[in-house]
C-alpha atoms as a PDB file:
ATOM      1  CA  UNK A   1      62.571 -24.003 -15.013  1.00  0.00           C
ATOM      2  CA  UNK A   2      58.869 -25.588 -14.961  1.00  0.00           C
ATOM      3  CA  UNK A   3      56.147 -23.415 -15.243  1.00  0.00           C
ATOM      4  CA  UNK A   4      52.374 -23.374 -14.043  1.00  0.00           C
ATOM      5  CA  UNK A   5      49.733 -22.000 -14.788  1.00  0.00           C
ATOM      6  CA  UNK A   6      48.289 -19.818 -12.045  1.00  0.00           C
ATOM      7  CA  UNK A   7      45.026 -20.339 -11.538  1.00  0.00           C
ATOM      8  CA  UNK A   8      42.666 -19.780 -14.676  1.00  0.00           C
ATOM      9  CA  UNK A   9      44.820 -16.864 -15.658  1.00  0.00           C
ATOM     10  CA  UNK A  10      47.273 -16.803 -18.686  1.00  0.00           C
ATOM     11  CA  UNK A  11      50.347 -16.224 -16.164  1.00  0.00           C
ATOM     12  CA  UNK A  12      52.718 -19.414 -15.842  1.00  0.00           C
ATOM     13  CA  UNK A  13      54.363 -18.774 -13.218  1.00  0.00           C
ATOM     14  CA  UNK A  14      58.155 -20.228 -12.645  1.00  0.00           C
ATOM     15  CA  UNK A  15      57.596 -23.140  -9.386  1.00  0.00           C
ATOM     16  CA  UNK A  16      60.209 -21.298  -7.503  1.00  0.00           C
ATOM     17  CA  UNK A  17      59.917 -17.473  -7.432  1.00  0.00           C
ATOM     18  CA  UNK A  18      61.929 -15.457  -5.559  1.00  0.00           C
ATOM     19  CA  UNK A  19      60.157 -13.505  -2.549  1.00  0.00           C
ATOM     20  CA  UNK A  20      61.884  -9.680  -2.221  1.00  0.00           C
ATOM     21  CA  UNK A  21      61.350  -9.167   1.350  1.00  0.00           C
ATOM     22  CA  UNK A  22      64.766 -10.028   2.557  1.00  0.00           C
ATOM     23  CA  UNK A  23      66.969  -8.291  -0.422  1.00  0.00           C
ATOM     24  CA  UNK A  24      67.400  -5.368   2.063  1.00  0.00           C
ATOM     25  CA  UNK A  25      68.182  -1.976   1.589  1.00  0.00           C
ATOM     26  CA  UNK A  26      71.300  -1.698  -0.063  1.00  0.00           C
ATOM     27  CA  UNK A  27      70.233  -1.682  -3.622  1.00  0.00           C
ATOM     28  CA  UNK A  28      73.203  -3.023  -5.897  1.00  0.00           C
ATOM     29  CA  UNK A  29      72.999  -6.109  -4.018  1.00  0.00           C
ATOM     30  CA  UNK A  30      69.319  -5.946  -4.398  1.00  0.00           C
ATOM     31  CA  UNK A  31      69.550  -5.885  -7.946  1.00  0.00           C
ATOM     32  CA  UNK A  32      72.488  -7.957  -8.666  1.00  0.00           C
ATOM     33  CA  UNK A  33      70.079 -10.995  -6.699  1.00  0.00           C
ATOM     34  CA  UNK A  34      67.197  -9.955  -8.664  1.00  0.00           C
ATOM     35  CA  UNK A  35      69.061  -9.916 -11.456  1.00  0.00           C
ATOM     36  CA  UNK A  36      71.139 -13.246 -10.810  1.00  0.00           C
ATOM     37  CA  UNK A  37      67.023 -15.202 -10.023  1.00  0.00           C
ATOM     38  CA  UNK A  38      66.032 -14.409 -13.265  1.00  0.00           C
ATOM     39  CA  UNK A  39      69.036 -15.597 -14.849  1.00  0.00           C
ATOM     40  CA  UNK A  40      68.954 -18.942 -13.012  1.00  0.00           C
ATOM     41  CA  UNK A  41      65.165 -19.249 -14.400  1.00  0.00           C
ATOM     42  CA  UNK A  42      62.982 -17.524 -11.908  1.00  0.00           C
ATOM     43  CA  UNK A  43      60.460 -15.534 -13.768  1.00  0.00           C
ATOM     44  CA  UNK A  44      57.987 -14.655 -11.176  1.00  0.00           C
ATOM     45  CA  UNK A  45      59.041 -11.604  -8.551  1.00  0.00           C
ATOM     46  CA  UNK A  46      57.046 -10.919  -5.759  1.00  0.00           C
ATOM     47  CA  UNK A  47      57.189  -7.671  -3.609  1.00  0.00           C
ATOM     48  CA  UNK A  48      54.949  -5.441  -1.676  1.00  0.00           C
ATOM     49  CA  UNK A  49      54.239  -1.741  -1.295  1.00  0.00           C
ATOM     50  CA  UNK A  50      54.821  -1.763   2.897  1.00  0.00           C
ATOM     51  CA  UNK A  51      58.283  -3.797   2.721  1.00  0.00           C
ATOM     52  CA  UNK A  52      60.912  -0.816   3.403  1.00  0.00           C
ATOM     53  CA  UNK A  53      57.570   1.983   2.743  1.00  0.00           C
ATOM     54  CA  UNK A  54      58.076   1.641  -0.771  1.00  0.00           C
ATOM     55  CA  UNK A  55      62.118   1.317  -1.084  1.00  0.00           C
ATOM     56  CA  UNK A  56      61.939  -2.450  -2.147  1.00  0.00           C
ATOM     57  CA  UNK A  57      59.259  -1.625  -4.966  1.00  0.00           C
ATOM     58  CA  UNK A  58      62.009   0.633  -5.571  1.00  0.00           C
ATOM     59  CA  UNK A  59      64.771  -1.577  -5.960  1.00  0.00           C
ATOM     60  CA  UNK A  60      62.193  -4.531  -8.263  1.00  0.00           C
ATOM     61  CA  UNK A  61      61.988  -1.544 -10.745  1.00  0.00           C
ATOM     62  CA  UNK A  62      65.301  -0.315 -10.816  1.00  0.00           C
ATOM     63  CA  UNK A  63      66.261  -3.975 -11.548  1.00  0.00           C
ATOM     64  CA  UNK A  64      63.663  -4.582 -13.995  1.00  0.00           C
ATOM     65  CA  UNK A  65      64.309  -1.752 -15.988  1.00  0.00           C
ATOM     66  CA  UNK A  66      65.603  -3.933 -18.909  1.00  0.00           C
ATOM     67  CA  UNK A  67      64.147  -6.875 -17.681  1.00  0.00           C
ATOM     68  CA  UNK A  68      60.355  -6.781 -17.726  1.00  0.00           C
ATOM     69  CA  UNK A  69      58.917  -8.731 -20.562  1.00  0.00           C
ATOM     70  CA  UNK A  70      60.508 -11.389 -18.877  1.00  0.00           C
ATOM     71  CA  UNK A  71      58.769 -12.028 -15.348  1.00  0.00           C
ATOM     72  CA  UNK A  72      55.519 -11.857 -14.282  1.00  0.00           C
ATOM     73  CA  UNK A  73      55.756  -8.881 -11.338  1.00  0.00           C
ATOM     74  CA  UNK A  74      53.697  -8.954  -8.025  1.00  0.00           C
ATOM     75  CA  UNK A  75      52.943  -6.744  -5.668  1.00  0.00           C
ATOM     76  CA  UNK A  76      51.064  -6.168  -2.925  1.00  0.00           C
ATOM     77  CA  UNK A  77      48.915  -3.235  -0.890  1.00  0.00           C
ATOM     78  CA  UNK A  78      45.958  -2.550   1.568  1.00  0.00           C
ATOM     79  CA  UNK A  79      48.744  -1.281   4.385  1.00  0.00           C
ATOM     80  CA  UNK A  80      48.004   2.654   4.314  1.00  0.00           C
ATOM     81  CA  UNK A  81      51.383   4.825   5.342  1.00  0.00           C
ATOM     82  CA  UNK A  82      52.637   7.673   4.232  1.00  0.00           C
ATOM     83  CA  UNK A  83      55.958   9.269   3.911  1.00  0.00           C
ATOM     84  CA  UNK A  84      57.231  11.365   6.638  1.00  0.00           C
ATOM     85  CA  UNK A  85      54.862   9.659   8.900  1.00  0.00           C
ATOM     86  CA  UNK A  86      55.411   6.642  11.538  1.00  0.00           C
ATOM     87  CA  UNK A  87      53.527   3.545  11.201  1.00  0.00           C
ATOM     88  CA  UNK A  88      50.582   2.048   9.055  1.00  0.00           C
ATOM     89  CA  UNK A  89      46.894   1.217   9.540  1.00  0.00           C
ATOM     90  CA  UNK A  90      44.902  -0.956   6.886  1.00  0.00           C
ATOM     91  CA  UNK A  91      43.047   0.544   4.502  1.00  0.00           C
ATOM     92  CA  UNK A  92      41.159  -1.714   2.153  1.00  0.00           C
ATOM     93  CA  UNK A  93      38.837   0.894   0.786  1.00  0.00           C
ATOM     94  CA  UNK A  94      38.585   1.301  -2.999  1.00  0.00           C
ATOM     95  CA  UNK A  95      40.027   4.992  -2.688  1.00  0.00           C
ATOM     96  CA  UNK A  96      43.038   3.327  -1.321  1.00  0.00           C
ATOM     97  CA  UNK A  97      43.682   0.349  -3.139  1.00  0.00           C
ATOM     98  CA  UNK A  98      43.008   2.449  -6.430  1.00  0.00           C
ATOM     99  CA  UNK A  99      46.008   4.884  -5.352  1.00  0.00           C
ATOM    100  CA  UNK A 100      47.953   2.890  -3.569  1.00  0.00           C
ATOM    101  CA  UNK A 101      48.305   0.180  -7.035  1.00  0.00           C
ATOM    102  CA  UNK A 102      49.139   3.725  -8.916  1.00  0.00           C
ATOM    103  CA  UNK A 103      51.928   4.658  -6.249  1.00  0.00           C
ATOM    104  CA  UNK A 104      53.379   1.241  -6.744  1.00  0.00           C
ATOM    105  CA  UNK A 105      52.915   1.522 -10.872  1.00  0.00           C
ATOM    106  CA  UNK A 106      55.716   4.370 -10.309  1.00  0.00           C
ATOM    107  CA  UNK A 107      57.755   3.229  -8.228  1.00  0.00           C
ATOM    108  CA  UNK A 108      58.375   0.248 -10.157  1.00  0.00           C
ATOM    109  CA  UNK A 109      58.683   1.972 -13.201  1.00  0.00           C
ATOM    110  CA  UNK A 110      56.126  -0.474 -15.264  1.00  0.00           C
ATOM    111  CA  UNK A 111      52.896   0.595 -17.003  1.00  0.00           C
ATOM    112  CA  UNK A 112      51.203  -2.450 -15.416  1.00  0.00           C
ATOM    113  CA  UNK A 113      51.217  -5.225 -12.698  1.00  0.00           C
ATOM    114  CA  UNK A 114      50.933  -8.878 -13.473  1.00  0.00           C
ATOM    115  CA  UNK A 115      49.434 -10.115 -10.302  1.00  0.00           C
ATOM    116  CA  UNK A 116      48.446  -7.108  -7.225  1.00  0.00           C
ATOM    117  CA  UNK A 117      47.692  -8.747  -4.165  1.00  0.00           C
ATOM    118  CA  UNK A 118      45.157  -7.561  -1.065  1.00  0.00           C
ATOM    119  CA  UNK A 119      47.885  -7.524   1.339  1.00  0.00           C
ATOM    120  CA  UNK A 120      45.933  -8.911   4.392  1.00  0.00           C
ATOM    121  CA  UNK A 121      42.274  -8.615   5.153  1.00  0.00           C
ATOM    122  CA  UNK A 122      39.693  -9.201   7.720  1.00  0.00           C
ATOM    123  CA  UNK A 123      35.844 -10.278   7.838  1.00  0.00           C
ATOM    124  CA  UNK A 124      34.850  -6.951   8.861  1.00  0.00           C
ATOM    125  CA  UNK A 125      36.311  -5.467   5.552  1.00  0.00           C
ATOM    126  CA  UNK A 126      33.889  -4.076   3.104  1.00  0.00           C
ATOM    127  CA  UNK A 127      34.910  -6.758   0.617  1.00  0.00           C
ATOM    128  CA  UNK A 128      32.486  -5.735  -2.569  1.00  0.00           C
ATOM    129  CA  UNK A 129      33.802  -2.501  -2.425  1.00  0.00           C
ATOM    130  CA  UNK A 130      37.623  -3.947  -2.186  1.00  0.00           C
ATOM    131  CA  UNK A 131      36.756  -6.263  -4.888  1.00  0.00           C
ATOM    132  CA  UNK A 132      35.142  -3.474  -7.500  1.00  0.00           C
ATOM    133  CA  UNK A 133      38.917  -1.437  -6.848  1.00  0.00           C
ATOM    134  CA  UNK A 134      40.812  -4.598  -8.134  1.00  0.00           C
ATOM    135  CA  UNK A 135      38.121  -5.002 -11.172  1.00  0.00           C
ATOM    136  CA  UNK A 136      38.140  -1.639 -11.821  1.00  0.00           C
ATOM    137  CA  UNK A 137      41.961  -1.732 -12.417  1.00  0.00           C
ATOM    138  CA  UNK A 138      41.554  -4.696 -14.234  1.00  0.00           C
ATOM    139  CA  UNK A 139      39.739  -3.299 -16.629  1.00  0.00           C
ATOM    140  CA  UNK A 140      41.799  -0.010 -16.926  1.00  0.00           C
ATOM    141  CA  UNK A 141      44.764  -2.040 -18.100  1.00  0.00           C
ATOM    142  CA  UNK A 142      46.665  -1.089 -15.122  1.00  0.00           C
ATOM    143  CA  UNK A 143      46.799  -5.008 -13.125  1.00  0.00           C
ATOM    144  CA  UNK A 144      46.565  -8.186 -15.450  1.00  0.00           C
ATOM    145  CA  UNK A 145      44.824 -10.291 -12.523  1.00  0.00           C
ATOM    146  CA  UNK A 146      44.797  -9.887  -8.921  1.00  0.00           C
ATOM    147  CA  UNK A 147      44.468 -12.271  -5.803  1.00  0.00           C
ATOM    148  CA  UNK A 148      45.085 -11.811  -1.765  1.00  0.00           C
ATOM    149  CA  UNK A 149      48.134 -12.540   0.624  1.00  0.00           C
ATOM    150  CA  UNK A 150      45.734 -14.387   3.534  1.00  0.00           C
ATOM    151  CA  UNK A 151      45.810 -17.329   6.200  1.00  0.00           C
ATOM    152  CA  UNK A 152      42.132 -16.350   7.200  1.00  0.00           C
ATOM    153  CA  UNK A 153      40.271 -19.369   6.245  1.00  0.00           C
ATOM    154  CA  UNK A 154      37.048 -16.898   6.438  1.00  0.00           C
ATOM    155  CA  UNK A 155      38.238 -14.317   4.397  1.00  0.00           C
ATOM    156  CA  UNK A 156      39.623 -16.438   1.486  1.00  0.00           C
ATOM    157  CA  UNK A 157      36.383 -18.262   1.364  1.00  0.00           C
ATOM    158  CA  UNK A 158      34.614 -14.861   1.088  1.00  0.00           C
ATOM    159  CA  UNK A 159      36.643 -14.231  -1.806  1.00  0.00           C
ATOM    160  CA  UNK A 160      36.576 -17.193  -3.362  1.00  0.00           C
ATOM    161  CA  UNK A 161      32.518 -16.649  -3.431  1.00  0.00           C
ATOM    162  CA  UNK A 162      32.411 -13.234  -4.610  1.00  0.00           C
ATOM    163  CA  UNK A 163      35.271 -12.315  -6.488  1.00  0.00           C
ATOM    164  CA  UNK A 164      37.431 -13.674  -9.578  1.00  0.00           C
ATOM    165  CA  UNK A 165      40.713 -14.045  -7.663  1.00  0.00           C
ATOM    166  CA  UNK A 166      43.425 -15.793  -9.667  1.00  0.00           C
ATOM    167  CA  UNK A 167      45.905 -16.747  -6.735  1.00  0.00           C
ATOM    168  CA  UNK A 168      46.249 -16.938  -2.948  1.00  0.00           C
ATOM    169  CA  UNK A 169      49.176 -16.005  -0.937  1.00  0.00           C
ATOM    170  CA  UNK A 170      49.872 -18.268   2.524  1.00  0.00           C
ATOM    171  CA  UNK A 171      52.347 -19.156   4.758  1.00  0.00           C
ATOM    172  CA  UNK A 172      52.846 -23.201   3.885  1.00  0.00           C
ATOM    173  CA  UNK A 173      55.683 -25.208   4.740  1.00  0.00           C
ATOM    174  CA  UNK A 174      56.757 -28.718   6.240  1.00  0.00           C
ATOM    175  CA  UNK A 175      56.142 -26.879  10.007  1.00  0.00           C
ATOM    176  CA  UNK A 176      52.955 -25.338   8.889  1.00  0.00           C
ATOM    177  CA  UNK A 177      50.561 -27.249   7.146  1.00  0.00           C
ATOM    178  CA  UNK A 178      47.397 -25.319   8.096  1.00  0.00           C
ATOM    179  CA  UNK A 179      47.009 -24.953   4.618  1.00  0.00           C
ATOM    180  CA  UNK A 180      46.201 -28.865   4.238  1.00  0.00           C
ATOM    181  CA  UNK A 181      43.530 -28.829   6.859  1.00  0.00           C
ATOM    182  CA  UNK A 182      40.772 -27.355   4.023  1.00  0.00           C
ATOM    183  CA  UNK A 183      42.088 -24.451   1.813  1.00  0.00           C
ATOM    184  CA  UNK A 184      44.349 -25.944  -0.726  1.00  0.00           C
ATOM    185  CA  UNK A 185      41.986 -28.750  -1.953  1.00  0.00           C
ATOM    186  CA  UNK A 186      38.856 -25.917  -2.158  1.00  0.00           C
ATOM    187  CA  UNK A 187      41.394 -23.671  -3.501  1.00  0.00           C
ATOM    188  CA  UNK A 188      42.006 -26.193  -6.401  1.00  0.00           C
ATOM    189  CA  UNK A 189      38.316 -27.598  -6.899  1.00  0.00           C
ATOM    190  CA  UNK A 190      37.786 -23.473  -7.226  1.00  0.00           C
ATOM    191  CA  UNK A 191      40.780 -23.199 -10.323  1.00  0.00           C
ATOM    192  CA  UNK A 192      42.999 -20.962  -7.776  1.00  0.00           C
ATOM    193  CA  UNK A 193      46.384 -21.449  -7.249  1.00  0.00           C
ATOM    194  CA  UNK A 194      48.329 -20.990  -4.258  1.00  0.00           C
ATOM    195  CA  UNK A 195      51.755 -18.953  -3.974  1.00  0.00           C
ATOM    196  CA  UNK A 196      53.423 -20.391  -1.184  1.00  0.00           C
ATOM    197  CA  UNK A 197      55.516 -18.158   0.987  1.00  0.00           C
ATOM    198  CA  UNK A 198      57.434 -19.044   3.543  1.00  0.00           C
ATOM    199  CA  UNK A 199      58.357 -22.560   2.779  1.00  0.00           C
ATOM    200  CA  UNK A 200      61.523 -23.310   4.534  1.00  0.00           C
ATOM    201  CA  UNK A 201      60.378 -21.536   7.849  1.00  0.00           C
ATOM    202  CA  UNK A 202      63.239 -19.190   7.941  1.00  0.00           C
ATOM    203  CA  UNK A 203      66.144 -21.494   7.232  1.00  0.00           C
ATOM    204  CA  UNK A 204      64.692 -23.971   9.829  1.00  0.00           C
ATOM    205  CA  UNK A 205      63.890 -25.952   6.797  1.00  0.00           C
ATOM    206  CA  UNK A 206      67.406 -26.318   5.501  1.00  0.00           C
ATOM    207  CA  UNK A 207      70.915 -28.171   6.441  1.00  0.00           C
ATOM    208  CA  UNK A 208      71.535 -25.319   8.201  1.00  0.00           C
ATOM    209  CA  UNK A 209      68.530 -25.423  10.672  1.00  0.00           C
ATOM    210  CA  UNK A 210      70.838 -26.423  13.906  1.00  0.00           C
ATOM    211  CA  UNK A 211      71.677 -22.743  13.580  1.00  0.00           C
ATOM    212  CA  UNK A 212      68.292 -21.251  12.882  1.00  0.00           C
ATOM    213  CA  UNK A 213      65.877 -22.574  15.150  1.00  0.00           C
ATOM    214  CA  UNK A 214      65.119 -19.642  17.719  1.00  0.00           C
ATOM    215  CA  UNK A 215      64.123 -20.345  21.552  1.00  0.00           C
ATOM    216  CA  UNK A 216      60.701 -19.502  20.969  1.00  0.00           C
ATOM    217  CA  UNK A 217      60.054 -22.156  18.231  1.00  0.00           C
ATOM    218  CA  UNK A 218      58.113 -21.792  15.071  1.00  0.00           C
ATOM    219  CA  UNK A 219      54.173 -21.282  15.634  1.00  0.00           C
ATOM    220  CA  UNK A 220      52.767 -23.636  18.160  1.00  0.00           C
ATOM    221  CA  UNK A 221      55.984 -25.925  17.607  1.00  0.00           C
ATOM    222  CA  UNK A 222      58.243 -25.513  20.559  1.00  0.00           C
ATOM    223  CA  UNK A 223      61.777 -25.059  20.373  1.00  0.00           C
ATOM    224  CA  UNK A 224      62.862 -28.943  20.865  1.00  0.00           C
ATOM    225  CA  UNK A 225      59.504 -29.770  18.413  1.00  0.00           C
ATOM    226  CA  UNK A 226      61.032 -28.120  15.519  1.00  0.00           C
ATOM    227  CA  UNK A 227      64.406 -29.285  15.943  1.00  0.00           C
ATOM    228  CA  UNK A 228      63.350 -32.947  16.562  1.00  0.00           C
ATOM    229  CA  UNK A 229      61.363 -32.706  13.105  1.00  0.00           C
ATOM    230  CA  UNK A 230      64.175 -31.255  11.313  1.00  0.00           C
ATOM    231  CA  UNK A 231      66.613 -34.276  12.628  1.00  0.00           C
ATOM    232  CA  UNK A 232      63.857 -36.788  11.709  1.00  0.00           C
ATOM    233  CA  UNK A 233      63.812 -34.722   8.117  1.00  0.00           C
ATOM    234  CA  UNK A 234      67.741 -34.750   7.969  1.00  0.00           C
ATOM    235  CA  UNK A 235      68.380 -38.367   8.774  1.00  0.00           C
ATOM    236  CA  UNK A 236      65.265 -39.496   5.789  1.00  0.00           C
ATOM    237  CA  UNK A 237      67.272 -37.426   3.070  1.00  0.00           C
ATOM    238  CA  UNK A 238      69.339 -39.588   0.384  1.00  0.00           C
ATOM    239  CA  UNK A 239      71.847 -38.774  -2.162  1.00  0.00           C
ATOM    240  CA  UNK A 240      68.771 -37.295  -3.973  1.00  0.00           C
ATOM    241  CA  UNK A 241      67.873 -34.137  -2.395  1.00  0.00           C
ATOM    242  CA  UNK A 242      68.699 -31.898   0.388  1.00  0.00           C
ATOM    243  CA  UNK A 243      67.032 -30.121   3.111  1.00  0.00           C
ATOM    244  CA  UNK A 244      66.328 -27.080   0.984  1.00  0.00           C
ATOM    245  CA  UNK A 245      64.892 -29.343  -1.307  1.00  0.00           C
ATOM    246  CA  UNK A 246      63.316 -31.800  -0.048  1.00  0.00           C
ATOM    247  CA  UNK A 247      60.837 -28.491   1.709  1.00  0.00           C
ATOM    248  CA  UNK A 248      60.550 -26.924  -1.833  1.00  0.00           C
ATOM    249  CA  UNK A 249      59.361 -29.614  -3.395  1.00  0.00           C
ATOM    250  CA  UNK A 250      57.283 -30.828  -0.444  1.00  0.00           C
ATOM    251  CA  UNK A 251      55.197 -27.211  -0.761  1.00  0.00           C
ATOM    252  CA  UNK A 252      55.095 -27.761  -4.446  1.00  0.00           C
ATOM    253  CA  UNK A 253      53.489 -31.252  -4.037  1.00  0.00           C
ATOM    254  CA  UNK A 254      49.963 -30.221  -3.895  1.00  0.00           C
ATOM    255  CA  UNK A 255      48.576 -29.468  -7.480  1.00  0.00           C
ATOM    256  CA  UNK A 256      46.984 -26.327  -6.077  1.00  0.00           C
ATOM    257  CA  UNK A 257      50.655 -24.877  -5.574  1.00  0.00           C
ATOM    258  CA  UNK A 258      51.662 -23.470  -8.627  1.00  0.00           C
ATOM    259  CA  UNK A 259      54.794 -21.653  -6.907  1.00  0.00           C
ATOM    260  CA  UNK A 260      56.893 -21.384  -4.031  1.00  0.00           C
ATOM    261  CA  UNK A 261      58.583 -18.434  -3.395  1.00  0.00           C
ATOM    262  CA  UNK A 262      61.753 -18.614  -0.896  1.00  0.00           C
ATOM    263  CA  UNK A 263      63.552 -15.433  -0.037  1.00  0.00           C
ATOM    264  CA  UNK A 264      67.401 -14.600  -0.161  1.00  0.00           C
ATOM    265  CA  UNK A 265      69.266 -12.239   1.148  1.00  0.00           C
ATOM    266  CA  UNK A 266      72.562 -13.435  -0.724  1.00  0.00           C
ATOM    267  CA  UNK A 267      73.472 -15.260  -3.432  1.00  0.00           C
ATOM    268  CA  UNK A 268      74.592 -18.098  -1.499  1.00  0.00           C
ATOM    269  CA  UNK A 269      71.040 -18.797  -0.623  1.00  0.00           C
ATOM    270  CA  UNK A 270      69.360 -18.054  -3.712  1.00  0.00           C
ATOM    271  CA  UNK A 271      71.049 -20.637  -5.506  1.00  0.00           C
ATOM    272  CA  UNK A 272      70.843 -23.603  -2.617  1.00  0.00           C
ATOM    273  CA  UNK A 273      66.934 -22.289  -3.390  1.00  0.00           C
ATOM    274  CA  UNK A 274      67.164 -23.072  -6.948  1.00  0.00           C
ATOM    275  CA  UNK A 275      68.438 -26.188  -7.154  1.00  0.00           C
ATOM    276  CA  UNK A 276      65.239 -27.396  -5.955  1.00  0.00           C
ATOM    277  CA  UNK A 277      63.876 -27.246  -9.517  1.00  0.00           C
ATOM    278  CA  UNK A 278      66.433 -29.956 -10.710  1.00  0.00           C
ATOM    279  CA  UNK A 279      65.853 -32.073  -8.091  1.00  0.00           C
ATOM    280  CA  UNK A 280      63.066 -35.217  -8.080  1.00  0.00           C
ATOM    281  CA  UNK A 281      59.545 -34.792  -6.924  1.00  0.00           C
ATOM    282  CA  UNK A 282      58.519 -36.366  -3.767  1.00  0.00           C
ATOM    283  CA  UNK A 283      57.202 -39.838  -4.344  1.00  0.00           C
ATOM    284  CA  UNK A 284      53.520 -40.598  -2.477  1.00  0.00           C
ATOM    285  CA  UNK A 285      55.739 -42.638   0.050  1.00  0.00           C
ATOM    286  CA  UNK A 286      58.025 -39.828   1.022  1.00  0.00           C
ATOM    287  CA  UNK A 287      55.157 -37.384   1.063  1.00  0.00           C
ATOM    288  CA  UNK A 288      53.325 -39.831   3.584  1.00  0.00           C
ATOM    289  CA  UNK A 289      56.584 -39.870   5.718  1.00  0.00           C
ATOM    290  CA  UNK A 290      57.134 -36.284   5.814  1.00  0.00           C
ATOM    291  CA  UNK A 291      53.389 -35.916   6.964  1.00  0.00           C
ATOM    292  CA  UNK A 292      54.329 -38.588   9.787  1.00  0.00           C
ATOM    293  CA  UNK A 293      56.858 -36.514  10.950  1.00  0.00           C
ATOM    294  CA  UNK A 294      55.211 -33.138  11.162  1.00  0.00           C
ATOM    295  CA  UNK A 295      51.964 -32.752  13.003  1.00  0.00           C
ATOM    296  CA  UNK A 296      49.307 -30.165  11.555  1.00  0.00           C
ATOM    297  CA  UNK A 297      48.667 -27.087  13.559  1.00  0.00           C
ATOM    298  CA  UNK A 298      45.006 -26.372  13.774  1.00  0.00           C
ATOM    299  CA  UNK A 299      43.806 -22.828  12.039  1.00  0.00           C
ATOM    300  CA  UNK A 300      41.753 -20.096  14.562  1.00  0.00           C
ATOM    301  CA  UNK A 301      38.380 -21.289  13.250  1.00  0.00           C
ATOM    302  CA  UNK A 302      36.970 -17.503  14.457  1.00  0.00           C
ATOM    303  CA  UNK A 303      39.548 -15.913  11.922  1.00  0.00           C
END
């Protein structure tokens, strides 16, 4: 599979990873997907501290046992919770994110992270301080680079200012293009790349999006708004491409996008995700059509 650079790092990064948050709990199957992305050329896993308090962290390092030279491993934290107690608050102090990267170190069973992520973050946060925990464990050997999982326009441009982030995590797809409005091109001009999650809006994205489409709609996008997009999306495709990917490839247009990252609760799913990287990339005319289709939501300007 193609790889790219991400940001000014010396991580290339697969163009599809494979986002953990849907494996579930039962951790065979876990694995056996984990185990079955990397094998179909995904080299970049991406999980978080918070998904399952720590169990899915669990089930990356129990798969990557005999694995880990070959992917570049994610995480993410800034969620505080602790076990035997309900609920989270967020906690982006440098006592916390110091701990919290350490927690995850073990229960992934690796000496180091590739890429740890601020898992959120607001304007309010005391962001130097934040930033000195991630340099600090850069420089302890215990994270190779680090970046944030944000859609806060704000708080990404505060970090692009002050720290040496390598990578931003958003929510980007065909149905949400906020991303368009004025991050990705800054995010490029700056030499950071952009890890998109979410790209095929929960399966509304795909062949199968009669089916997935809930009542309430997708964002701002009513119910009968998404599902007249995905029509307009499903009568454009050719013999070419799919659904599935004719979204991947639309998030991996932008050169600021060095890699999507779909999840996949079975098998079935991974690998309609993966063909994606064998298929052809969107020409300027089919990107222009696309855009026609889908109108741009606006971001929260005070976030």
């Amino acid at each position: 599979m193609k790889k790219n650079q991400l940001g000014h790092s010396n991580l290339h990064v697969s163009e599809i990873g494979f986002g953990t948050m849907s494996i579930g709990t039962d951790r065979e199957k876990g694995i056996s997907l984990i185990h079955e992305a990397i094998d179909n050329g995904v080299n970049f896993i991406d999980t978080a501290d918070l998904y399952e308090f720590g169990f899915n962290e669990e089930i990356v390092g129990k798969a990557l046992q005999d694995r880990r030279d070959s992917v570049i491993l994610s995480t993410k934290g800034g969620n505080h919770w602790e076990d035997g107690k309900e609920g989270w608050f967020w906690d982006p102090s440098k006592k916390h994110i110091k701990e919290a990267c350490k927690q995850s170190l073990k229960r992934l069973k690796t000496d180091h992270i590739d890429l740890y992520q601020l898992h959120g973050g607001t304007i309010e946060d005391p962001i130097d301080e934040t930033i000195q925990a991630f340099e600090e464990l850069k420089q302890e050997g215990l994270i190779r680079e680090y970046g944030i999982s944000s859609i806060r326009p704000n708080v990404i441009r505060e970090y692009v200012k002050r720290s040496s982030i390598t990578s931003v995590m958003m929510q980007y797809s065909i149905l949400d293009r906020r991303p368009e409005e004025e991050m990705l091109d800054m995010l490029h001009k700056n030499n950071i790349s952009v890890i998109a999650r979410g790209p095929l809006a929960k399966g509304m994205l795909t062949d199968r999006f009669e089916h997935k489409v809930k009542d309430e709609g997708f964002l701002t996008h009513s119910k009968e708004e998404v599902l007249e997009i995905a029509r307009k999306l499903s009568d454009m495709q050719g013999s070419e491409r799919n659904m599935t990917q004719t979204a991947l490839r639309y998030t991996l247009a932008h050169p600021a996008v060095a890699t999507a990252i779909p999840g996949a609760s079975k098998s079935e799913q991974l690998l309609a995700n993966l063909t994606a990287q064998n298929a052809p990339e969107l020409t300027q005319n089919e990107i222009n059509e696309i855009q026609s289709i889908s109108k741009t939501i606006t971001y929260d300007k005070h976030r």
